[in-house]
Each structure stands twice: as C-alpha cells, then as structure tokens.
C-alpha atoms as a PDB file:
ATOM      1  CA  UNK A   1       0.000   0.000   0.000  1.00  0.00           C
ATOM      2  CA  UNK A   2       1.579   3.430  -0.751  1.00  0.00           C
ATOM      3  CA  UNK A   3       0.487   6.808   0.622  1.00  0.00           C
ATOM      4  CA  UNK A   4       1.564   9.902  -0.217  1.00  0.00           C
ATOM      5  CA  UNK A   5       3.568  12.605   2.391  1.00  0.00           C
ATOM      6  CA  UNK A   6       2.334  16.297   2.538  1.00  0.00           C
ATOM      7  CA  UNK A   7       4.639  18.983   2.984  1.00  0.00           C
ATOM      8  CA  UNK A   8       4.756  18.990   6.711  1.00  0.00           C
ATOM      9  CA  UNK A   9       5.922  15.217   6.649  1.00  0.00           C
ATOM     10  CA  UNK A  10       2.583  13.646   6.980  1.00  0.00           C
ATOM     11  CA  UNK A  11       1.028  10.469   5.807  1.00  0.00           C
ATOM     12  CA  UNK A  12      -2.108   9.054   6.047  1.00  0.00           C
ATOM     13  CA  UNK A  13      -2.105   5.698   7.322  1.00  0.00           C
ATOM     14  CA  UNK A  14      -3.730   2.856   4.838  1.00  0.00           C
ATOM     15  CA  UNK A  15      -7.565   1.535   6.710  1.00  0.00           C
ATOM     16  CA  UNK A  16      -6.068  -2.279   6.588  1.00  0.00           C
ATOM     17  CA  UNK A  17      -3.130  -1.351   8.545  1.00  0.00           C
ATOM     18  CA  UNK A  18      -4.843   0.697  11.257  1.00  0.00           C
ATOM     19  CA  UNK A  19      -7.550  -1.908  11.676  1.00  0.00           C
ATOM     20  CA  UNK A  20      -4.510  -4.812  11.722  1.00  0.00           C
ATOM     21  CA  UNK A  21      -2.776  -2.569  14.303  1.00  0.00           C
ATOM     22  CA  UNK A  22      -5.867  -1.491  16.091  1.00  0.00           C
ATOM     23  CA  UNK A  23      -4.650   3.061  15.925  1.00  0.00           C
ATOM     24  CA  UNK A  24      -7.743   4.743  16.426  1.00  0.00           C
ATOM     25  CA  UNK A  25      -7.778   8.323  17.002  1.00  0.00           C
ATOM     26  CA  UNK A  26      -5.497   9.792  18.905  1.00  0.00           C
ATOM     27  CA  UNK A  27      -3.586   6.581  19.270  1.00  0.00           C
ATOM     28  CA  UNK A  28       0.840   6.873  19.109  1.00  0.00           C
ATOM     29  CA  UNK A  29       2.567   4.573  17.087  1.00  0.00           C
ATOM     30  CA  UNK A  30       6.280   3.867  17.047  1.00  0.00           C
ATOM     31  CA  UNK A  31       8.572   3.209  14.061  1.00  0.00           C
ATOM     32  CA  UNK A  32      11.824   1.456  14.643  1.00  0.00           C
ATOM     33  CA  UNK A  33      14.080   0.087  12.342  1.00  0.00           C
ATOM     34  CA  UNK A  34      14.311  -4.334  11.905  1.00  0.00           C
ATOM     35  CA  UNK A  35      17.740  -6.157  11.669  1.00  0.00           C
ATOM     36  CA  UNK A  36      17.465  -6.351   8.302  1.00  0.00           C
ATOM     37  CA  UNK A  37      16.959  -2.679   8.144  1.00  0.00           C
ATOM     38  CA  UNK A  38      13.348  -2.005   7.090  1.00  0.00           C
ATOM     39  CA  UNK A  39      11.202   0.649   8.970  1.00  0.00           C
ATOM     40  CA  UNK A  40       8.530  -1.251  11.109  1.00  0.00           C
ATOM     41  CA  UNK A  41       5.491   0.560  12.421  1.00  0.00           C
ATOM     42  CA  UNK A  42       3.705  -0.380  15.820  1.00  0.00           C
ATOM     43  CA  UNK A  43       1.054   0.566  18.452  1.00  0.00           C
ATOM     44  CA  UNK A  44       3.380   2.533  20.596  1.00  0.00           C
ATOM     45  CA  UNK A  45       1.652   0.794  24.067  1.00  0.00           C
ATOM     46  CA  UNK A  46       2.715  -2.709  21.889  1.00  0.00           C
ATOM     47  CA  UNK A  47      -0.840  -4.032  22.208  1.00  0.00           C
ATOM     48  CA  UNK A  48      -2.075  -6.021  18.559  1.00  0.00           C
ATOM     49  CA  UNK A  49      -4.983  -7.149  18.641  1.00  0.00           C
ATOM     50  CA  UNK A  50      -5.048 -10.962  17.815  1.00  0.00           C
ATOM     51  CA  UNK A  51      -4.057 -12.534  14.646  1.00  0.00           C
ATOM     52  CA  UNK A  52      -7.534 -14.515  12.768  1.00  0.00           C
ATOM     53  CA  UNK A  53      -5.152 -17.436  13.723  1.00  0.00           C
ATOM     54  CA  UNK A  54      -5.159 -16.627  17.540  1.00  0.00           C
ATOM     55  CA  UNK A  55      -8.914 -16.367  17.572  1.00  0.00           C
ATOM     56  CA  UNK A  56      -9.099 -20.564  16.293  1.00  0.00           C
ATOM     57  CA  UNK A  57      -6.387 -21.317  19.314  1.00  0.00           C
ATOM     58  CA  UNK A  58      -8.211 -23.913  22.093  1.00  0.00           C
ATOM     59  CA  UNK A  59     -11.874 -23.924  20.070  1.00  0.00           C
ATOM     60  CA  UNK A  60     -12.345 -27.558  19.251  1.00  0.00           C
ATOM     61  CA  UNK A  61     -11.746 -28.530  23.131  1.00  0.00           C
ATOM     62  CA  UNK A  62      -8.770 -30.277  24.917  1.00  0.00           C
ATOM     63  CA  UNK A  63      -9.037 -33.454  22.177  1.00  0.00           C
ATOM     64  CA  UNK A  64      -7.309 -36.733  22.842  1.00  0.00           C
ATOM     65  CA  UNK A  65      -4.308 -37.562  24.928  1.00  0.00           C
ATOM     66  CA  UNK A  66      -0.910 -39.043  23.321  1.00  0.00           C
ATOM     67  CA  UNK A  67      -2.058 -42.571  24.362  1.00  0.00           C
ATOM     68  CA  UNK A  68      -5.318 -42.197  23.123  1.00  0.00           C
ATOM     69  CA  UNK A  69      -3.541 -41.225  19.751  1.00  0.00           C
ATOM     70  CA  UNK A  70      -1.607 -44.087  19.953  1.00  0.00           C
ATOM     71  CA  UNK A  71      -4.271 -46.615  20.474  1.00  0.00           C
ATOM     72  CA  UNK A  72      -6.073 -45.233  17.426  1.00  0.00           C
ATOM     73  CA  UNK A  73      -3.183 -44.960  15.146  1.00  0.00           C
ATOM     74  CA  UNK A  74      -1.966 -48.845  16.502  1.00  0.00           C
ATOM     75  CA  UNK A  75      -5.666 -50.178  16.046  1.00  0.00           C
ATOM     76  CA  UNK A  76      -6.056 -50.827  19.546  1.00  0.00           C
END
C-alpha cells in the first residue's frame, strides 16, 4: 500500500493497517528500524490485537491424549 507525504511530513495511514494494528484516534505509534533494516510501524503501548489465527487457538476442546492417539493410530 503506498500513501503519499504532505509537505509537513505527513502520511495518512492505509484503513487495513490501522484496523490490523488497532490506531484509532489519537492513538501513538512507534517506528523502529528491523535487523534487516526495514522501517517497522507499531502501536506505541505494543498491544495487537489478535491474529484470525489466535482467535481458532483452544476452540475444538482439549481433544485426545498421546495414548489415546496411539491406540487409534496402533488399532487398539
């Protein structure tokens, strides 16, 4: 996604990326620079909300244990 600065040094950050990062409104955001020396941009209080793969974590229930794996898989 690109975005374009004003004269002041302004930009206005992309929709997807301030829903991803959950910035509202008067909400601070960091940029530091990655190892590999790209410009990363972050909630500056480091909260994120949680990745669509985060939601799924512990919904289908504890499932079976290792030995009740193994029986299955052995034909026990």
């Amino acid at each position: 996604m690109a975005t374009t600065v004003t004269s002041k040094g302004q930009v206005t950050i992309p929709k997807p990326v301030r829903e991803h990062l959950g910035i509202s409104p008067g909400s601070q955001v960091e940029f530091r620079r990655a190892a590999d020396g790209s410009i990363v941009i972050e909630k500056a209080d480091g909260t994120r909300p949680p990745s669509r793969f985060a939601k799924l974590v512990g919904i289908a229930g504890p499932g079976p244990s290792t030995d009740e794996i193994m029986a299955i898989t052995r034909g026990d």
